[in-house]
Protein backbone atom coordinates (compact mmCIF):
# COMPACT_ATOMS: atom_id res chain seq x y z
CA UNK A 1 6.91 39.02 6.46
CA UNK A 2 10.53 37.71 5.84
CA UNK A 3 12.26 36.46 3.05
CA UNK A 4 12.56 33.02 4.44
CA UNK A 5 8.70 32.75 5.09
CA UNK A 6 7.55 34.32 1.59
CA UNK A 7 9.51 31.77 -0.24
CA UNK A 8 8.75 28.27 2.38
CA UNK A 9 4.66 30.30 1.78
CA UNK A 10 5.57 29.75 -1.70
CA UNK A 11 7.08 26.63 -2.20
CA UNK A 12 3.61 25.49 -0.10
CA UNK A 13 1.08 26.86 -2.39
CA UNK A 14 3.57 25.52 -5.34
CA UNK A 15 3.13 22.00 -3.75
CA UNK A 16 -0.58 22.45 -3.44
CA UNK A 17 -1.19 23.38 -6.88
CA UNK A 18 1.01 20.38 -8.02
CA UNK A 19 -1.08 18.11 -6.10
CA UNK A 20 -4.50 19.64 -7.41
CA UNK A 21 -3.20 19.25 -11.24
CA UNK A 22 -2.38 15.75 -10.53
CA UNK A 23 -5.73 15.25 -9.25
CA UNK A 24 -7.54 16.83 -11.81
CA UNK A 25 -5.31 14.94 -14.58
CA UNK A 26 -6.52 11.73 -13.19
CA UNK A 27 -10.10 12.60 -12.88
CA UNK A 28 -10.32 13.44 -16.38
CA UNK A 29 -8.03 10.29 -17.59
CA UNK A 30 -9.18 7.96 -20.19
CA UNK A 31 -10.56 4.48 -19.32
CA UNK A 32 -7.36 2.52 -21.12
CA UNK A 33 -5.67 -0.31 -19.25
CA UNK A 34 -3.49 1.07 -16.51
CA UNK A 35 -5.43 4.35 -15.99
CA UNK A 36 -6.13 5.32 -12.58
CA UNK A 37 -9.41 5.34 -12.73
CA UNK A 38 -11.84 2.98 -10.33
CA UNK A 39 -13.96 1.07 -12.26
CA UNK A 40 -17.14 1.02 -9.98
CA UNK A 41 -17.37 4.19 -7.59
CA UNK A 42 -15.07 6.41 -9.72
CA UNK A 43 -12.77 8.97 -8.99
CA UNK A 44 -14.03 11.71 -6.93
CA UNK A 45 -13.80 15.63 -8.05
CA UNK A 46 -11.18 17.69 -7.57
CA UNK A 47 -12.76 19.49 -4.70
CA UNK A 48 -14.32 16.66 -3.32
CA UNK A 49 -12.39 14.62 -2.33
CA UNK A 50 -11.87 13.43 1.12
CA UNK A 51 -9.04 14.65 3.50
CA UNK A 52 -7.86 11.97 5.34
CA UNK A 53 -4.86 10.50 7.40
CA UNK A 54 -4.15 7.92 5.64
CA UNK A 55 -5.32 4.83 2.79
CA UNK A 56 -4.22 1.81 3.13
CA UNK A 57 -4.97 -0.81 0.30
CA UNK A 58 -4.57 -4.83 0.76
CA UNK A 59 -3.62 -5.71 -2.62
CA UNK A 60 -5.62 -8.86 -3.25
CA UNK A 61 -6.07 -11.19 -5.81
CA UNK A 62 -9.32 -12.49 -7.53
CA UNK A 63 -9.28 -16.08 -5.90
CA UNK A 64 -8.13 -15.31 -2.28
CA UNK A 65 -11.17 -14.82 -0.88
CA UNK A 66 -10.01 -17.54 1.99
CA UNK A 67 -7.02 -14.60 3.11
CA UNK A 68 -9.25 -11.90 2.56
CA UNK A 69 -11.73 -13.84 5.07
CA UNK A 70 -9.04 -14.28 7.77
CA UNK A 71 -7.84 -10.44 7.58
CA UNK A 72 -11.94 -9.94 8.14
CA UNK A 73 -12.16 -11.80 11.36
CA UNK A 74 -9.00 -10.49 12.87
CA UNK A 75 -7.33 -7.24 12.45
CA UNK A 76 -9.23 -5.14 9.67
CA UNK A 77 -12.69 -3.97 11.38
CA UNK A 78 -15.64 -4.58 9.45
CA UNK A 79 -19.39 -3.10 8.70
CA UNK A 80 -20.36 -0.03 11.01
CA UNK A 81 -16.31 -0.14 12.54
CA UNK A 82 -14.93 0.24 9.55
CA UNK A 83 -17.03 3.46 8.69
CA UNK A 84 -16.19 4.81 12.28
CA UNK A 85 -12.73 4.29 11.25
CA UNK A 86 -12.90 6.30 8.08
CA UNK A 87 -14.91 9.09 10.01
CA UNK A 88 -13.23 9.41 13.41
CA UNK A 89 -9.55 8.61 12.60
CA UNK A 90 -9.33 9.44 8.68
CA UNK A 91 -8.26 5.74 7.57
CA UNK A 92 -9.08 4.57 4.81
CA UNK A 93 -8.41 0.58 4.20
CA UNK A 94 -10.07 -1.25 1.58
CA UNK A 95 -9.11 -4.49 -0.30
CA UNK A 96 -7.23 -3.60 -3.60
CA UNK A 97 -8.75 -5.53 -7.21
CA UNK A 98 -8.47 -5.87 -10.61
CA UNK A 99 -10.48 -7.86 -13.21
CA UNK A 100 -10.21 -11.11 -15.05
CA UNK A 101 -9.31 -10.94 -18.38
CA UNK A 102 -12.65 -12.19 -19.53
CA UNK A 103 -15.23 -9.16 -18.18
CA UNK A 104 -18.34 -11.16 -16.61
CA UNK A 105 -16.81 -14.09 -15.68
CA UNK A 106 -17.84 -16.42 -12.91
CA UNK A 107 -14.84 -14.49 -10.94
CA UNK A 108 -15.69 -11.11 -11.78
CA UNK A 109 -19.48 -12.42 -10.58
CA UNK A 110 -17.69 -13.42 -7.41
CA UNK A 111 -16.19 -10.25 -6.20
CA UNK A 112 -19.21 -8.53 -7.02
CA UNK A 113 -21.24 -10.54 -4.77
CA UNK A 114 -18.65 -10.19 -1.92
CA UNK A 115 -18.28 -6.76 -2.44
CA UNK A 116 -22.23 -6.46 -2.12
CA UNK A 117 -21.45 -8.14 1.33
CA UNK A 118 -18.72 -6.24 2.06
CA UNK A 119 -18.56 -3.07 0.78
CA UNK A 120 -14.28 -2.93 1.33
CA UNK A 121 -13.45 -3.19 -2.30
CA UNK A 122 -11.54 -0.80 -4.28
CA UNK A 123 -12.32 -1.76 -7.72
CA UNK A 124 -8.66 -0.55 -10.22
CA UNK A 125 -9.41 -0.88 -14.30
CA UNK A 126 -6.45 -3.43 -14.39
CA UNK A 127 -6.28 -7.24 -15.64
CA UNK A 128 -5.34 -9.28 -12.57
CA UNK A 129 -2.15 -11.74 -12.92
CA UNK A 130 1.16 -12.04 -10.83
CA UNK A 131 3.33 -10.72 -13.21
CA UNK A 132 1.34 -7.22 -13.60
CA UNK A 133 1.85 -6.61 -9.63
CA UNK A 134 4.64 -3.52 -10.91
CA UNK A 135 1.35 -2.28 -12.98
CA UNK A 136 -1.34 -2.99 -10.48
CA UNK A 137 0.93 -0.96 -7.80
CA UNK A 138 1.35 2.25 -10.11
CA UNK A 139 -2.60 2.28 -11.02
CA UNK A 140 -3.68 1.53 -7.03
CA UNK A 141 -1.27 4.53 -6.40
CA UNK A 142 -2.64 6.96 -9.12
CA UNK A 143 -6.22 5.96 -8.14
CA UNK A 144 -6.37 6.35 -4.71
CA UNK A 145 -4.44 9.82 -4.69
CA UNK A 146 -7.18 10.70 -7.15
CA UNK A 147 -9.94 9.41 -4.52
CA UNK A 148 -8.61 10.68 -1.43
CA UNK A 149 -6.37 13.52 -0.51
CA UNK A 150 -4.27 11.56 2.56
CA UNK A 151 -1.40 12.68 4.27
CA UNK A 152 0.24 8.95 3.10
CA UNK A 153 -0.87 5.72 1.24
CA UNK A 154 0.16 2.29 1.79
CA UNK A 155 0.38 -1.04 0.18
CA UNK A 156 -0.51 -4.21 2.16
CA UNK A 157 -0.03 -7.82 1.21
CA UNK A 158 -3.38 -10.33 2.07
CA UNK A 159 -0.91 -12.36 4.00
CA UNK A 160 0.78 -10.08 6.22
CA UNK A 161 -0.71 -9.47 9.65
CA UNK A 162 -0.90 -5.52 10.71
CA UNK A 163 -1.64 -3.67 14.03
CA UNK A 164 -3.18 -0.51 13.13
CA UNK A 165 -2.55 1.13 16.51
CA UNK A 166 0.87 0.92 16.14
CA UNK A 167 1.32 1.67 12.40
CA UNK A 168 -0.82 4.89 12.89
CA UNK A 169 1.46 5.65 15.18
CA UNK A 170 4.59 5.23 12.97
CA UNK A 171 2.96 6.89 10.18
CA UNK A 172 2.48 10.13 12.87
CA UNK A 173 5.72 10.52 13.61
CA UNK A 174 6.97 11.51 10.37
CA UNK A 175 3.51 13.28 9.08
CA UNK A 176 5.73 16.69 9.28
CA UNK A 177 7.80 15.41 6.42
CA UNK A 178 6.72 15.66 3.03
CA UNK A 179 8.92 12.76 1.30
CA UNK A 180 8.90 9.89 2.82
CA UNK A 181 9.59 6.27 1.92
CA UNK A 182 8.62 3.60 5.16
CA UNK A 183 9.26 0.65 5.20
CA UNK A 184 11.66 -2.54 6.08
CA UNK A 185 14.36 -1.59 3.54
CA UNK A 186 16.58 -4.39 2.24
CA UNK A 187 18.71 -5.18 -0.84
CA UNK A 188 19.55 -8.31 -2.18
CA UNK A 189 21.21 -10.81 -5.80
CA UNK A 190 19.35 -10.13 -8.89
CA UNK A 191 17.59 -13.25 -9.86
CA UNK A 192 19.15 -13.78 -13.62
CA UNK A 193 18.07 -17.83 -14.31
CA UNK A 194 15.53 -18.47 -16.24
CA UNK A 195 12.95 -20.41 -14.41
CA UNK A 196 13.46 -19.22 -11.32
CA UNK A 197 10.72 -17.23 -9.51
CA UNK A 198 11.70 -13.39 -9.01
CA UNK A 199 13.94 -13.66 -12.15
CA UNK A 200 14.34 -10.09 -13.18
CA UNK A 201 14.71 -10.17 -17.19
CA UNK A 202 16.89 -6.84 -17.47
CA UNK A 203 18.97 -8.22 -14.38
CA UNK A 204 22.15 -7.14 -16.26
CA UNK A 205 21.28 -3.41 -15.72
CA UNK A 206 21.78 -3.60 -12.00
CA UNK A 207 25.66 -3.99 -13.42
CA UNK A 208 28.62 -6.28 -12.46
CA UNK A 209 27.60 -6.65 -8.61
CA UNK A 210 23.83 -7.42 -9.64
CA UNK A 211 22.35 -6.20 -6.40
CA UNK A 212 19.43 -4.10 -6.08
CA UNK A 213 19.32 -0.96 -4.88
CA UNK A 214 17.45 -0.29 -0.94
CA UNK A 215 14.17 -0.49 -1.41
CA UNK A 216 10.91 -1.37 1.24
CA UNK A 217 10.42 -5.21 1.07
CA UNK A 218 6.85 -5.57 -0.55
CA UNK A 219 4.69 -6.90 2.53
CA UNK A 220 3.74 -3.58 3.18
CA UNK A 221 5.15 0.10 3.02
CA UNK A 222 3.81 3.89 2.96
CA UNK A 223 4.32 6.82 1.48
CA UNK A 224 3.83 10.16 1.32
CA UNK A 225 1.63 12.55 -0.36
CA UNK A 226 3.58 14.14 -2.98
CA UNK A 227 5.41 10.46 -3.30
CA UNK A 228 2.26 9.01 -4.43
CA UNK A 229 1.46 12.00 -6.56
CA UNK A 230 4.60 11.80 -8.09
CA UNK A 231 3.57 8.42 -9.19
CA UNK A 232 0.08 9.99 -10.74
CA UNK A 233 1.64 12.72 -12.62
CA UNK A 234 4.64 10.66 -14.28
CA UNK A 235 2.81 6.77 -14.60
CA UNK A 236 3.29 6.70 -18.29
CA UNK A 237 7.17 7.03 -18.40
CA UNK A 238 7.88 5.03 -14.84
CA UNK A 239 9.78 2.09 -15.52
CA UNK A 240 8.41 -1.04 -14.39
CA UNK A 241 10.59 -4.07 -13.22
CA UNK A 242 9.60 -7.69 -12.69
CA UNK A 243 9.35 -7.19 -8.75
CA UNK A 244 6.76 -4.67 -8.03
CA UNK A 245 9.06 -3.60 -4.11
CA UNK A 246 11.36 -3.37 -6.98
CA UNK A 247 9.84 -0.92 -9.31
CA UNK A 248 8.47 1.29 -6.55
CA UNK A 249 12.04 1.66 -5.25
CA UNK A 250 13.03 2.67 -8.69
CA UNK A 251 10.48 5.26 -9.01
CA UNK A 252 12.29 7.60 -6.10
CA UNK A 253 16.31 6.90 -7.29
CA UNK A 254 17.19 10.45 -7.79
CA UNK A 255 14.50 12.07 -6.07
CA UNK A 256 14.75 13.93 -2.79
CA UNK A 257 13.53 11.17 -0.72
CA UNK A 258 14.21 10.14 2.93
CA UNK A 259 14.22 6.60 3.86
CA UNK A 260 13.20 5.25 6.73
CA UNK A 261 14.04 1.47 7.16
CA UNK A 262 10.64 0.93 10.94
CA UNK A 263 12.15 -2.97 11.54
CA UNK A 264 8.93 -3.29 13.46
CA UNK A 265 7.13 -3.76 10.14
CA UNK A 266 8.59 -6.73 9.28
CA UNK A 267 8.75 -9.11 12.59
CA UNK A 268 8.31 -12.72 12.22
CA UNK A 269 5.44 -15.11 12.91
CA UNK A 270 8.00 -18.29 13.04
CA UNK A 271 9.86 -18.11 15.06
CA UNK A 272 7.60 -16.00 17.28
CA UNK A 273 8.98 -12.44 17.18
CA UNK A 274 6.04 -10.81 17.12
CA UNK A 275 4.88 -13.08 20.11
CA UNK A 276 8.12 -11.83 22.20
CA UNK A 277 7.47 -8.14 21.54
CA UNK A 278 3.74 -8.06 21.96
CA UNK A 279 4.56 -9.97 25.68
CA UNK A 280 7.17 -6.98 26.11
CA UNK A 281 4.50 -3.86 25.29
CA UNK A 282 6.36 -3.55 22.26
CA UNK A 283 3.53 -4.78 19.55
CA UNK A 284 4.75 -4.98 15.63
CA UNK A 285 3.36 -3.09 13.17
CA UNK A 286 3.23 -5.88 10.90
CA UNK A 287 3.92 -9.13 10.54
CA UNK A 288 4.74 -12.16 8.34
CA UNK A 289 7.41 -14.93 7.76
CA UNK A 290 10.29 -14.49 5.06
CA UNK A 291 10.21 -17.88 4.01
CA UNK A 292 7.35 -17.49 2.16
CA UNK A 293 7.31 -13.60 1.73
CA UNK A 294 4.06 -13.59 3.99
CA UNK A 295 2.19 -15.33 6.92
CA UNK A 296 2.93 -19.47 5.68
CA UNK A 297 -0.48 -20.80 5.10
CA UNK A 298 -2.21 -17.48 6.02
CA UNK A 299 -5.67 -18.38 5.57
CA UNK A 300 -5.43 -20.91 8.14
CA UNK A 301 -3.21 -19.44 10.66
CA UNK A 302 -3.97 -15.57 10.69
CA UNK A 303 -5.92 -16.17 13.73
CA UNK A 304 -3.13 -17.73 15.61
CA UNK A 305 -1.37 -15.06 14.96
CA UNK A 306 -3.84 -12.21 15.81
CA UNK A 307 -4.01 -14.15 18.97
CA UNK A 308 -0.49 -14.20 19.72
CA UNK A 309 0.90 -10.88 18.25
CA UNK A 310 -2.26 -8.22 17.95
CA UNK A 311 -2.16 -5.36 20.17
CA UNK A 312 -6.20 -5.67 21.16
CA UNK A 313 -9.29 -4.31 19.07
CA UNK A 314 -9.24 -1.18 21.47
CA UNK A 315 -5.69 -0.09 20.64
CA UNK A 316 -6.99 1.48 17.10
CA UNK A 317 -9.52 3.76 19.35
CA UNK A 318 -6.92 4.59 21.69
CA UNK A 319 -4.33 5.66 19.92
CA UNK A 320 -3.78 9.30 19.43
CA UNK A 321 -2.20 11.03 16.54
């Protein structure tokens, strides 16, 4: 055997080890706030855990249950499909949760009852509130590469419409490469006023420019394996900014990461991008409006856009990868 294939043999079982450690760090974590840990179905051993393609987790909050309806009847399959999902293709998608601050409350007793309808919940050990979205995103993360062993994990807004045909097939494309970032990458001013929503309160370390650095726009992103696992391993000393797209582009500055800005991840509802590409044979990966950093009014319209934009309930089955 070589030189050049002793050391790329090594640098793989390196790799693997990492991983494992990770894994087994987070299955024995402690149950404090912002631990990885699943509060309901738990992590799962070290040598049990599931190989998959990939996990994709709708980050949710406790009162939408009118968006997380809508994604229901449209483009996330439900009850028997969604297991046939999970055991034919290897995806894993489950809405993303915390808890109320008050344990027991009326809408902790609500998400229990859906998810005893549903059973598409993951459960984090995190207090629910907008401005914890940069901590939600680090413990989802560290939890479900504790859960799952997938070749890449994604975040998903409850307002943004996906084709998972076409996404799988994105996400295929680049499974060879073992640090990847996807997403729509953009920059963008630092928001410094006080009172303004997206104000970043340590604006004035982006220095005299004040523009942030590329990072994937929040709707929805992936990435890879050892990405995510990076994320595990080093939670407690990640520095966590206002914007949680933010943070998560913060996490890889300096890190041996390639970026790959898929435009078809962020088409628009209004006007109808989406609508023009789907009529082309060229569906979107995802979709949503900037004006209001999702689908406007998603609840009501998700349909009408499903209608206009999805890519067909068979495209999922069809697609190879």
């Amino acid at each position: 055997m070589s030189c050049r294939r002793i050391l790329c043999t090594l640098d793989k079982t390196i790799s693997s080890l990492e991983r494992q450690l990770a894994a087994a760090r987070a299955a024995k974590a402690d149950t404090e706030e912002g631990s990885p840990m699943v509060t309901k179905s738990g992590t799962k051993d070290l040598n049990e855990r599931q190989r998959v393609f990939f996990v994709m987790g709708i980050i949710t909050a406790l009162r939408n249950i009118k968006r997380r309806n809508s994604i229901r009847e449209t483009w996330m399959p439900q009850g028997e499909e969604l297991k046939r999902l999970e055991k034919e293709k290897g995806i894993i998608i489950r809405f993303v949760i915390g808890h109320s601050s008050t344990p027991g409350s009326a809408l902790d007793r609500a998400i229990n009852a859906e998810e005893e309808q549903h059973k598409d919940f993951l459960h984090l050990n995190h207090i629910e509130g907008y401005h914890e979205l940069s901590t939600k995103t680090q413990v989802y993360f560290s939890a479900v590469v504790a859960k799952w062993d997938a070749d890449f994990y994604l975040k998903v807004d409850d307002d943004v419409h996906v084709n998972l045909g076409v996404v799988s097939s994105t996400l295929a494309r680049h499974r060879h490469k073992p640090h990847v970032y996807i997403g729509c990458m953009k920059s963008g001013p630092v928001v410094a006023q006080k009172g303004i929503k997206y104000r970043e309160p340590e604006y004035w370390k982006f220095g005299e420019g004040n523009k942030y650095f590329r990072h994937a726009t929040g709707q929805i992103y992936a990435i890879s394996k050892d990405l995510a696992t990076y994320i595990l391993v080093n939670r407690h000393i990640l520095h966590r900014y206002a914007n949680e797209d933010v943070s998560l582009g913060s996490w890889f500055i300096g890190l041996d990461v390639e970026h790959i800005d898929d435009r078809s991840l962020c088409c628009g509802t209004t006007p109808p991008d989406c609508e023009w590409k789907a009529k082309s044979g060229n569906h979107c990966g995802a979709s949503f409006d900037w004006s209001c950093s999702g689908i406007c009014k998603s609840s009501v319209r998700m349909k009408e856009v499903h209608q206009r934009c999805g890519e067909g309930d068979q495209a999922i089955w069809d697609t190879g990868f």
